[in-house]
Protein backbone atom coordinates (compact mmCIF):
# COMPACT_ATOMS: atom_id res chain seq x y z
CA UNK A 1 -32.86 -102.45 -138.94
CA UNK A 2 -29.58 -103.94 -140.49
CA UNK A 3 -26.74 -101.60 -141.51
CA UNK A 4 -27.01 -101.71 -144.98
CA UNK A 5 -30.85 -101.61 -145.50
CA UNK A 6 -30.86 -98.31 -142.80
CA UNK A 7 -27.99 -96.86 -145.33
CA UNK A 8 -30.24 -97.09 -148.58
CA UNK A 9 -33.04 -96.12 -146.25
CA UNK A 10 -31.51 -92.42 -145.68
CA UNK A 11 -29.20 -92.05 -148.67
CA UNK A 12 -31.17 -89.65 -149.96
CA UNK A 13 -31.53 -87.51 -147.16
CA UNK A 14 -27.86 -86.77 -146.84
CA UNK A 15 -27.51 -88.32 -143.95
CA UNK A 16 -25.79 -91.71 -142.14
CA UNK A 17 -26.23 -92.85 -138.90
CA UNK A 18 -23.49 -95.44 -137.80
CA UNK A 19 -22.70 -95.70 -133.81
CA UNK A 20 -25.28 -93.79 -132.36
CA UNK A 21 -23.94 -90.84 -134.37
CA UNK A 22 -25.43 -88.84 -137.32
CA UNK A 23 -23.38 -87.72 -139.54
CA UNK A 24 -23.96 -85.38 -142.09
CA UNK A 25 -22.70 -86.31 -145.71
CA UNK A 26 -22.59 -84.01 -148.97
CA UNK A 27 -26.20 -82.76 -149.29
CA UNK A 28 -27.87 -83.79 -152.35
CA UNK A 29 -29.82 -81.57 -154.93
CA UNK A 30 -33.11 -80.49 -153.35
CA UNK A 31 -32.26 -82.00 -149.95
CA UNK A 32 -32.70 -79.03 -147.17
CA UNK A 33 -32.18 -79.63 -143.00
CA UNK A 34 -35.58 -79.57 -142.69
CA UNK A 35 -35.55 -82.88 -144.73
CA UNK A 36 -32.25 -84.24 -142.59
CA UNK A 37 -33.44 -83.32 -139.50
CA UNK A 38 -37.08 -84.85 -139.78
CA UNK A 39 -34.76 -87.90 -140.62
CA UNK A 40 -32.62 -87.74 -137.38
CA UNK A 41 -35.78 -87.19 -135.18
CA UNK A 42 -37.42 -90.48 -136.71
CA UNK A 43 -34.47 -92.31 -135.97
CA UNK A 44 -33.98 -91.08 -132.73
CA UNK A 45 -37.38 -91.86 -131.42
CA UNK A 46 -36.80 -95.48 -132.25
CA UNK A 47 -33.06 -95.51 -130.65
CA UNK A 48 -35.16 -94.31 -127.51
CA UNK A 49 -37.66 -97.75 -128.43
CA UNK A 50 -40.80 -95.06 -128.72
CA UNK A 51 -44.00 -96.33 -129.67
CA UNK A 52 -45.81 -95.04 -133.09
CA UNK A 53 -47.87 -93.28 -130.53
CA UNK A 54 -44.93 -91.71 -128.37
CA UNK A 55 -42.67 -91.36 -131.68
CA UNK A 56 -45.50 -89.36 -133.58
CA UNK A 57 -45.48 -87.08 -130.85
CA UNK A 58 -41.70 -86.49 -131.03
CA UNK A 59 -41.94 -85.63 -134.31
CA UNK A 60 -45.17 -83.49 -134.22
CA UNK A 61 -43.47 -81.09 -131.82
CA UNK A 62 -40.01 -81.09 -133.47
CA UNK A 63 -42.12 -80.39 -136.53
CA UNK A 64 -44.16 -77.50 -134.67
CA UNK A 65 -40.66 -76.09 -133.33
CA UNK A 66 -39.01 -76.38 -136.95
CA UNK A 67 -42.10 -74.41 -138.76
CA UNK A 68 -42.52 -71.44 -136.05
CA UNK A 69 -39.05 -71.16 -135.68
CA UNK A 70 -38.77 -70.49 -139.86
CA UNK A 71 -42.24 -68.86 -139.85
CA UNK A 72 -40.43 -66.50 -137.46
CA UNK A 73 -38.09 -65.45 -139.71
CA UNK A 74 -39.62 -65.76 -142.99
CA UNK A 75 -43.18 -65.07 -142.09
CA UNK A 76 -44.43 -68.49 -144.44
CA UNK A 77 -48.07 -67.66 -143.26
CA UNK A 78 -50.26 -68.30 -139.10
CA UNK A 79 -47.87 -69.86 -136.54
CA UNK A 80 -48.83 -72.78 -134.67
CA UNK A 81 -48.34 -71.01 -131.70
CA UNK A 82 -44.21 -69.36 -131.62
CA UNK A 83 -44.41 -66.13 -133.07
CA UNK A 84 -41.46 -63.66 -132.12
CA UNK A 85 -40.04 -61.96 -135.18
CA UNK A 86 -35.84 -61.23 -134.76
CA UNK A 87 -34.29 -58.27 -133.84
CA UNK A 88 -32.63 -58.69 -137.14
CA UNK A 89 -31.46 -60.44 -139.98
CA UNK A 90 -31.17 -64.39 -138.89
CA UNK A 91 -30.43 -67.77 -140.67
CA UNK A 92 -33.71 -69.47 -140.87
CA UNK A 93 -31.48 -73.08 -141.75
CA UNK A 94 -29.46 -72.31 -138.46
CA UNK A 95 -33.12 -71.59 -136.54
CA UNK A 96 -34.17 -75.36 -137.99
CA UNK A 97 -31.09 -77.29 -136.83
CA UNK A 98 -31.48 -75.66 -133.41
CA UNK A 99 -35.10 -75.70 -132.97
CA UNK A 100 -35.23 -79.70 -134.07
CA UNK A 101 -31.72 -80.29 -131.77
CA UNK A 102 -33.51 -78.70 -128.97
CA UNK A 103 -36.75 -80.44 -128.90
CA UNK A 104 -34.65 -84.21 -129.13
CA UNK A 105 -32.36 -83.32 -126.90
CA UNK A 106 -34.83 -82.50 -124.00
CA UNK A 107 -36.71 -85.80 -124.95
CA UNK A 108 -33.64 -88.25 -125.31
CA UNK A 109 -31.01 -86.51 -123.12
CA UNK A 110 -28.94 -89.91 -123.66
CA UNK A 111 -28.22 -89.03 -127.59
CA UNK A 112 -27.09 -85.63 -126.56
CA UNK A 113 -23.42 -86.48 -127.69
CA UNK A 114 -24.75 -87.69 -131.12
CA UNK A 115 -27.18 -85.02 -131.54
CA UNK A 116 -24.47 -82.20 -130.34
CA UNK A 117 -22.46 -83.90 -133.16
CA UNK A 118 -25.11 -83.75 -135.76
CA UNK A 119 -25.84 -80.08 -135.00
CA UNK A 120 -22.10 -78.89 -135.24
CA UNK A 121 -22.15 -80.78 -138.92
CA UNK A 122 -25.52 -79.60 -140.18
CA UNK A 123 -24.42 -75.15 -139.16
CA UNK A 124 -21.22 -75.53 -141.14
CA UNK A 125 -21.66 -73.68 -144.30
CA UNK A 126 -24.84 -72.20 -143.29
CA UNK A 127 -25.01 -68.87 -145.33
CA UNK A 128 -28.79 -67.78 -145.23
CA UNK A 129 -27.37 -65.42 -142.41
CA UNK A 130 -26.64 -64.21 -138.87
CA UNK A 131 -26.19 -68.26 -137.68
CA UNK A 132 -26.49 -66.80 -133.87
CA UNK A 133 -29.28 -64.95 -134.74
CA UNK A 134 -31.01 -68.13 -136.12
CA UNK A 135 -30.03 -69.72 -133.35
CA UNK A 136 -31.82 -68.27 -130.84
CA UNK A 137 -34.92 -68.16 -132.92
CA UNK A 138 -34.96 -71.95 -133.52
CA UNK A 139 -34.01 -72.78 -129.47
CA UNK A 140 -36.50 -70.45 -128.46
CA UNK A 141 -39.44 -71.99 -130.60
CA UNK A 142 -38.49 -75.38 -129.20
CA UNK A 143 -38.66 -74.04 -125.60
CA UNK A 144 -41.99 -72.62 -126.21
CA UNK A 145 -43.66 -75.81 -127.85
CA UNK A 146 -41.76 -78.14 -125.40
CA UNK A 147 -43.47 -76.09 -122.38
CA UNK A 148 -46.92 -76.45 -124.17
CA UNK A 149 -46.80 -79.66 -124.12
CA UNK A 150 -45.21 -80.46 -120.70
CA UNK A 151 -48.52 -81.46 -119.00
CA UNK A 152 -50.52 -82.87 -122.70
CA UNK A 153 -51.61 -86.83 -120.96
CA UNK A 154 -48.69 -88.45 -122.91
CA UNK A 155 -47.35 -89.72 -119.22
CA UNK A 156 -47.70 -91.71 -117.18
CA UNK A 157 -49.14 -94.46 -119.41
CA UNK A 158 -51.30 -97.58 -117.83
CA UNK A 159 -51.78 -101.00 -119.42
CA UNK A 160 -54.86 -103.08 -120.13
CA UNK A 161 -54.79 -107.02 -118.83
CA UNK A 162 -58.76 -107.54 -120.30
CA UNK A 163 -62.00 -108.22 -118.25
CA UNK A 164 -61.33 -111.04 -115.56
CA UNK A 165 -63.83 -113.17 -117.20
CA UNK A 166 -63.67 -111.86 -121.28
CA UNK A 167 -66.66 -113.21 -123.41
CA UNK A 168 -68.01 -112.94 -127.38
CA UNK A 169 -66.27 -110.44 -129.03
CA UNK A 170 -64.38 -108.21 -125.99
CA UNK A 171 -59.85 -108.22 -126.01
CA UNK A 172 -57.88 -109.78 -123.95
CA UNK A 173 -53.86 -110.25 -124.64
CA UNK A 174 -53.21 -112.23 -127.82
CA UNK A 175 -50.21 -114.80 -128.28
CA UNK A 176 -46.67 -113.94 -128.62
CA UNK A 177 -45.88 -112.22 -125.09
CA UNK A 178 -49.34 -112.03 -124.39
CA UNK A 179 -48.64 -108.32 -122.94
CA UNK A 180 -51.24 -106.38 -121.18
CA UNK A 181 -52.78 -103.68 -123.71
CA UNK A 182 -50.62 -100.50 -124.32
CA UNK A 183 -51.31 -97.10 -124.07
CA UNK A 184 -54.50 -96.75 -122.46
CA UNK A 185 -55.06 -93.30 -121.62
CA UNK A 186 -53.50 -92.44 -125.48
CA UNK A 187 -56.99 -91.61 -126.65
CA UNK A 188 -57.17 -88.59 -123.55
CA UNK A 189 -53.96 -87.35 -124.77
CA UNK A 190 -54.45 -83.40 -125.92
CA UNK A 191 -54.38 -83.17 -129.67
CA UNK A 192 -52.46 -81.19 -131.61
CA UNK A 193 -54.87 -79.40 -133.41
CA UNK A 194 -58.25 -81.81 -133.13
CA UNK A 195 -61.00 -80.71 -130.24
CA UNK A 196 -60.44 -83.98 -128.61
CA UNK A 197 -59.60 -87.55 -129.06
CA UNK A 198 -62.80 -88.71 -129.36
CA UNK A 199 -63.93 -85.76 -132.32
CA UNK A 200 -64.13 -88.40 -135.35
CA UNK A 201 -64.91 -91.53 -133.26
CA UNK A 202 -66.00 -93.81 -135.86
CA UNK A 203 -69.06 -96.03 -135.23
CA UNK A 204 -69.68 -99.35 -133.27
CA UNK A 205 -67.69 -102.00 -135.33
CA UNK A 206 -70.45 -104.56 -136.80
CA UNK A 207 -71.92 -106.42 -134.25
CA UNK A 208 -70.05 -110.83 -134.18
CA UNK A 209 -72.25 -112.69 -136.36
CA UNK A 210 -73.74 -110.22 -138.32
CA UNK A 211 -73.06 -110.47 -142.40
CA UNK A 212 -70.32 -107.91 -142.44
CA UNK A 213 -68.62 -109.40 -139.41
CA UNK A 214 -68.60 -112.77 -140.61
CA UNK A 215 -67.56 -111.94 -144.32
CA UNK A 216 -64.99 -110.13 -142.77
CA UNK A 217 -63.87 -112.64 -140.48
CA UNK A 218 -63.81 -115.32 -143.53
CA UNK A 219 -61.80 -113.31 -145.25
CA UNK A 220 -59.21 -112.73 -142.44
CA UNK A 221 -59.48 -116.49 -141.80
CA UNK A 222 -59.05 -117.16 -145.68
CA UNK A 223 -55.63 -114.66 -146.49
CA UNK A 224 -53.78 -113.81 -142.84
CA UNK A 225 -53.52 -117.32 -141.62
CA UNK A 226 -49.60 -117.75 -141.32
CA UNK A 227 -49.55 -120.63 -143.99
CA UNK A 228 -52.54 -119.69 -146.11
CA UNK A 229 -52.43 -120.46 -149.74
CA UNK A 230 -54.69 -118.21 -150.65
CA UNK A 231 -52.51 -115.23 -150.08
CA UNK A 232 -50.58 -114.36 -153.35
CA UNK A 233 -46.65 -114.15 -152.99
CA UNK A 234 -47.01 -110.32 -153.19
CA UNK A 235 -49.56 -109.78 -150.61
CA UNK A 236 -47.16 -111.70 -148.24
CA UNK A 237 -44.69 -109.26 -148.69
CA UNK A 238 -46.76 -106.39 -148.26
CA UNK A 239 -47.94 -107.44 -145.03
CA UNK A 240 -44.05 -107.94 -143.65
CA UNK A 241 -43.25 -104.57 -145.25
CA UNK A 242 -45.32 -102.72 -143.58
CA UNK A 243 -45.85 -104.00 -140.58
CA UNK A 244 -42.93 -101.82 -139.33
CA UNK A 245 -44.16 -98.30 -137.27
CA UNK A 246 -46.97 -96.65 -139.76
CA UNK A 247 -45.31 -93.52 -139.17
CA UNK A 248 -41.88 -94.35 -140.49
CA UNK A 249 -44.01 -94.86 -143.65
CA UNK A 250 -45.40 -91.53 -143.70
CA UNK A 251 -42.32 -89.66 -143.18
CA UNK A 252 -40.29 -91.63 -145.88
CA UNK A 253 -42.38 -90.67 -148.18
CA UNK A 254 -42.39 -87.03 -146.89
CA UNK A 255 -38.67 -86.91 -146.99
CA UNK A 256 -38.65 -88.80 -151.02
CA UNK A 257 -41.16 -86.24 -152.00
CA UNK A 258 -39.30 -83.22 -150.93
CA UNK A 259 -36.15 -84.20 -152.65
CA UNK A 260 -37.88 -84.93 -155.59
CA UNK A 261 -40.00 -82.47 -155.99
CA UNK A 262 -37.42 -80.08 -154.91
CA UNK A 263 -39.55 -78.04 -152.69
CA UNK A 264 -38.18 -75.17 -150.78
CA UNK A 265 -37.02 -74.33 -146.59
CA UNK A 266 -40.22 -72.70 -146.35
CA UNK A 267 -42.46 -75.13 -148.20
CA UNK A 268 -40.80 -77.74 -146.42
CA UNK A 269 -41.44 -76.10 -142.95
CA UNK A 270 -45.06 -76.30 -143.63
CA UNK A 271 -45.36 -79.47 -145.49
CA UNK A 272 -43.60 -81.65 -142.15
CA UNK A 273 -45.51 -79.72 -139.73
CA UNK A 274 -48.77 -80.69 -141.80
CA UNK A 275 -47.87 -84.03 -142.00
CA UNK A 276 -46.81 -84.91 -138.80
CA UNK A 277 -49.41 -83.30 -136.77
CA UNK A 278 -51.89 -85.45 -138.93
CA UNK A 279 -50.16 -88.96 -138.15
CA UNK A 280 -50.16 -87.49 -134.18
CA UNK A 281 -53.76 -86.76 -134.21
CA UNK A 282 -54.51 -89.44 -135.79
CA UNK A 283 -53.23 -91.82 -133.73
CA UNK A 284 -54.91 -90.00 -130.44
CA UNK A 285 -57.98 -90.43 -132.38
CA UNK A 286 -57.67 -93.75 -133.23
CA UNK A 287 -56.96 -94.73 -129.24
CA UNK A 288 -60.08 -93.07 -128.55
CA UNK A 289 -61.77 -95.51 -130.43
CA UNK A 290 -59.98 -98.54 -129.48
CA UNK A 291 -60.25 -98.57 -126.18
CA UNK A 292 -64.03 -97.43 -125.76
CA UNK A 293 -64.78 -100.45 -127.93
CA UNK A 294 -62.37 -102.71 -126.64
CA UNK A 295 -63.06 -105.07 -129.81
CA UNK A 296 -61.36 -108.87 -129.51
CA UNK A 297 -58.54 -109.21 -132.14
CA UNK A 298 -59.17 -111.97 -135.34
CA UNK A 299 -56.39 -114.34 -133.58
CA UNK A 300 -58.89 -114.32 -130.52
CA UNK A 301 -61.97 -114.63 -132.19
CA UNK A 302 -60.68 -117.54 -134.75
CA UNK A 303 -59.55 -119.48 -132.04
CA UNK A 304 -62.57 -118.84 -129.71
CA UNK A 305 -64.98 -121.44 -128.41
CA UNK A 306 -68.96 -120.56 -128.69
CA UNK A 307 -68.93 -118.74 -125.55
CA UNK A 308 -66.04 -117.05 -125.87
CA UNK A 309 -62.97 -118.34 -124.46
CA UNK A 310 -59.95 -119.40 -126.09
CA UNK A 311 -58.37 -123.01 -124.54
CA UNK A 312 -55.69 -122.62 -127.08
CA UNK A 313 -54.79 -120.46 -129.61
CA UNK A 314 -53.61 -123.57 -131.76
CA UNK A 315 -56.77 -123.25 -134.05
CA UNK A 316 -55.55 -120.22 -135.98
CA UNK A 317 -52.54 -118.51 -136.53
CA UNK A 318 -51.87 -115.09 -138.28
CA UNK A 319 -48.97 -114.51 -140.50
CA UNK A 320 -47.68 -111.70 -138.21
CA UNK A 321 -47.67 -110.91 -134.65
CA UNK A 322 -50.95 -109.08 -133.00
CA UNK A 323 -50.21 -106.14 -131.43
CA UNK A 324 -51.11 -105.10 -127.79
CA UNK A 325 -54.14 -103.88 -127.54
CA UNK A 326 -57.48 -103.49 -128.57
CA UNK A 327 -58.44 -104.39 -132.46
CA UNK A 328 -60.92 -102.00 -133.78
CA UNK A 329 -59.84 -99.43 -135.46
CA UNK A 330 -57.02 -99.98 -137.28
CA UNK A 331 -53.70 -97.63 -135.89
CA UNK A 332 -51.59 -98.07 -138.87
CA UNK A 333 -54.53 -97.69 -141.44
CA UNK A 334 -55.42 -93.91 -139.62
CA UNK A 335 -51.62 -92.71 -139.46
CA UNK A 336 -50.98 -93.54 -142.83
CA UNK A 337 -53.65 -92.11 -144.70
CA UNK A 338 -53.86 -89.05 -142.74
CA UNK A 339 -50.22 -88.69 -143.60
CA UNK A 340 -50.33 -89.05 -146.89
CA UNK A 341 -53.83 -87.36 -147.53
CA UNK A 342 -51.97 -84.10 -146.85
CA UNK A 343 -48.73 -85.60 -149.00
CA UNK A 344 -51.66 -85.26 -151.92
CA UNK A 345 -52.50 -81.56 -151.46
CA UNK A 346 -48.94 -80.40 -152.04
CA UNK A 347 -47.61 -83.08 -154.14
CA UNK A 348 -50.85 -84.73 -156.06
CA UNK A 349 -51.54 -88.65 -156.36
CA UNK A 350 -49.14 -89.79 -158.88
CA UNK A 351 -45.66 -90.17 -157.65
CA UNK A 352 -43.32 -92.51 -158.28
CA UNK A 353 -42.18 -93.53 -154.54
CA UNK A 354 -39.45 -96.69 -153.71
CA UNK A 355 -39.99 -97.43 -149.55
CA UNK A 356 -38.17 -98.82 -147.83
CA UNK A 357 -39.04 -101.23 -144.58
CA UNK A 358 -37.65 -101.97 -141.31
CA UNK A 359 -38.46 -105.65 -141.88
CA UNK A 360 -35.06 -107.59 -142.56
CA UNK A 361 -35.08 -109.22 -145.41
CA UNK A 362 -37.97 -107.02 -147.25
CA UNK A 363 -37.44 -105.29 -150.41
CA UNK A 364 -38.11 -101.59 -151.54
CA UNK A 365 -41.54 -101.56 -152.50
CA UNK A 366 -42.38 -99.41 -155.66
CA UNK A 367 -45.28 -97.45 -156.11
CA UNK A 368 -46.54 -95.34 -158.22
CA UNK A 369 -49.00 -93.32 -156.54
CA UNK A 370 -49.75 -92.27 -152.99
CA UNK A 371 -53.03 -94.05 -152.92
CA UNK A 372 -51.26 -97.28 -153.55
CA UNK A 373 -49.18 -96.61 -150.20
CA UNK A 374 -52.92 -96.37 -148.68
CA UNK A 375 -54.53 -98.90 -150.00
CA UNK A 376 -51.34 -101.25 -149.35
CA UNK A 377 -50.42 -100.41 -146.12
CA UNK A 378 -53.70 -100.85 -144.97
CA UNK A 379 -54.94 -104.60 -146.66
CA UNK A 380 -51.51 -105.11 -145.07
CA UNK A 381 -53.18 -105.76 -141.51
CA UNK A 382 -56.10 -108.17 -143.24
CA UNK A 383 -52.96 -110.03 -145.29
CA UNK A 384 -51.31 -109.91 -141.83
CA UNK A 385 -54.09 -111.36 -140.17
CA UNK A 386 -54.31 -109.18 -137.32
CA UNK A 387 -57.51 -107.05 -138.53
CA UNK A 388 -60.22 -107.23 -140.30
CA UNK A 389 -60.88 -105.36 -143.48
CA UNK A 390 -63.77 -103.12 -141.85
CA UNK A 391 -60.85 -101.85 -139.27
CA UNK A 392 -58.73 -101.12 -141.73
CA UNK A 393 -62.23 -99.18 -143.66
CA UNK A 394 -63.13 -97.53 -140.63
CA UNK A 395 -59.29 -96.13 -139.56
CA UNK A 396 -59.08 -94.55 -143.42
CA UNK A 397 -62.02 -92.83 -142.66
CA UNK A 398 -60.83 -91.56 -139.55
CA UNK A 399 -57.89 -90.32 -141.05
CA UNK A 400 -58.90 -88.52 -144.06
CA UNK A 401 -61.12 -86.49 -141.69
CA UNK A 402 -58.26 -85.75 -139.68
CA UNK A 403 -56.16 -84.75 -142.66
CA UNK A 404 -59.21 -82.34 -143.97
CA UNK A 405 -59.18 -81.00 -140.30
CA UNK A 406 -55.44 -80.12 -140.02
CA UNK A 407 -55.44 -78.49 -143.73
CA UNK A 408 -58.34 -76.43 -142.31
CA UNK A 409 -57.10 -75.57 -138.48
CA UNK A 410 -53.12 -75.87 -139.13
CA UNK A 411 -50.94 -73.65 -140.05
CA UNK A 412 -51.12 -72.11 -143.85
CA UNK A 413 -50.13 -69.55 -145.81
């Protein structure tokens, strides 16, 4: 991300990241360290070049550590699992910066010196209470969720080259590095809060060369191609927009929404923890699915002979790059929605939102509803040309369920 675009980015988080160090400037109205330190976790998974899959994770647990540590002190409602109460009075804003320091810290020891910056800045002027008290709340709800999750699946990962002899319909790498499928064993990782990764599998994708598969495919063919004039100026740019990480998305518009809305430390607490153990699950969920399907990508399948095989993939090209691995369902469709499906239950539909994008070049993107960041985000990947639109269908399914699930299992008042 360029300087400048990263800058209006975070602005309203209080926060600016130049060097490898955060720094802290004049908090704005509404604008708590929950808020700034959700902010410095996102950027800090992709300084360490984490995944949406590895990055969601991050922030799940820094979001878990965050909420028990404040439930702790402030008894908001059920902990997720870190439930010692104080000794005494203690600064639930200190317990946040320490709890959300602590969990990055152990996963990107090489930021410590930023981060150890970032946490000096955000305790000055803390006056909720006893900081050391606070302290020790917040480190010892990251320890505890940190240990939980020690031995989850999320390592080692494998890779995927495709079947030695790949025929109608099954992946194998797609142009551009033509890299072995990531992530494999994602969809065994332990959830956060679903039964398993494989709890709202979505059905077999339409079988090639049935009517929903081929109108599908047409329209793929028709809007993604990389010089199709069928795709309106607009829908170009909302594939490049969001083509960036689906969860940097969902957390944006977590961060706007707070500020705006003005919510409170405690609200807050429970609002990120919500939210970001929905994009996690989701994502595990969605992994499930793609690799027990193993479903060829529309690059493949556009440039595929009869039986097949791809020569060349000179035939068809999609606007932007195909990720890799498997195609069905559709990653950033899941994350988002489940995000922002539990963004409506606190917040409602109608918001006005500007995003921002990690795509050089790309405007803010103004919406005025969170169902247009759905519906958007996830026609992206057809306008994209790197799904189809019953991926994209499917993955919205699978995340509202998870979003449903969470509000029901999570944490709550």
């Amino acid at each position: 991300m360029n300087r400048s675009l990263f800058i209006s980015t975070i602005i309203s988080a209080g926060i600016l990241f130049i060097n490898n160090t955060f720094a802290l400037q004049p908090k704005p109205a509404n604008a708590d360290v929950i808020v700034q330190w959700n902010l410095i976790t996102v950027k800090a998974t992709k300084i360490a070049k984490q995944n949406s899959n590895l990055a969601s994770r991050t922030e799940a647990i820094e979001a878990i550590a965050v909420y028990d540590a404040v439930n702790s002190i402030k008894h908001i409602g059920t902990p997720y699992h870190y439930n010692v109460e104080p000794s005494g009075p203690a600064s639930a804003q200190a317990a946040v910066v320490q709890a959300a320091h602590d969990v990055l810290v152990n996963y990107f020891p090489a930021q410590r010196p930023a981060l150890d910056s970032a946490l000096t800045n955000s305790l000055q002027g803390i006056t909720d209470g006893p900081v050391n008290a606070g302290r020790e709340v917040g480190a010892a709800a990251a320890a505890d969720i940190i240990a939980l999750r020690a031995n989850d699946g999320s390592s080692p990962l494998t890779t995927y080259a495709g079947p030695e002899k790949p025929g109608v319909g099954a992946y194998r790498p797609t142009p551009g590095k033509f890299a072995p499928g990531i992530d494999v064993e994602w969809g065994n990782v332990k959830p956060f809060l679903l039964k398993s990764g494989k709890q709202f599998l979505p059905v077999p994708p339409p079988a090639i060369g049935s009517a929903e598969y081929k109108k599908a495919l047409a329209e793929v063919n028709e809007l993604g191609e990389i010089k199709s004039t069928k795709r309106t100026e607009d829908q170009t740019h909302i594939a490049q927009f969001y083509k960036q990480d689906a969860e940097l998305t969902v957390n944006e518009g977590a961060r706007l929404l707070a500020v705006s809305h003005g919510t409170t430390l405690e609200e807050n607490a429970l609002i990120f923890v919500l939210v970001d153990i929905a994009e996690a699950d989701a994502r595990i969920e969605i992994w499930g699915g793609k690799y027990k399907y193993l479903a060829w990508r529309p690059v493949t399948a556009l440039n595929a002979e009869a039986d097949g095989s791809v020569k060349a993939y000179t035939t068809w090209t999609p606007l932007i790059t195909t990720p890799a691995h498997p195609s069905y369902p559709s990653g950033h469709s899941a994350t988002v929605t489940a995000g922002y499906e539990i963004l409506k239950k606190f917040f409602g539909d109608k918001n006005h939102l500007e995003l921002h994008t990690t795509t050089d070049g790309e405007p803010a993107r103004v919406v005025e509803s969170l169902s247009a960041v759905e519906f958007e985000n996830g026609y992206s990947r057809i306008y994209g040309g790197i799904h189809y639109a019953f991926e994209n269908s499917s993955a919205q399914d699978v995340g509202r369920k998870v979003a449903e699930w969470v509000l029901k299992n999570g944490p709550h008042r």
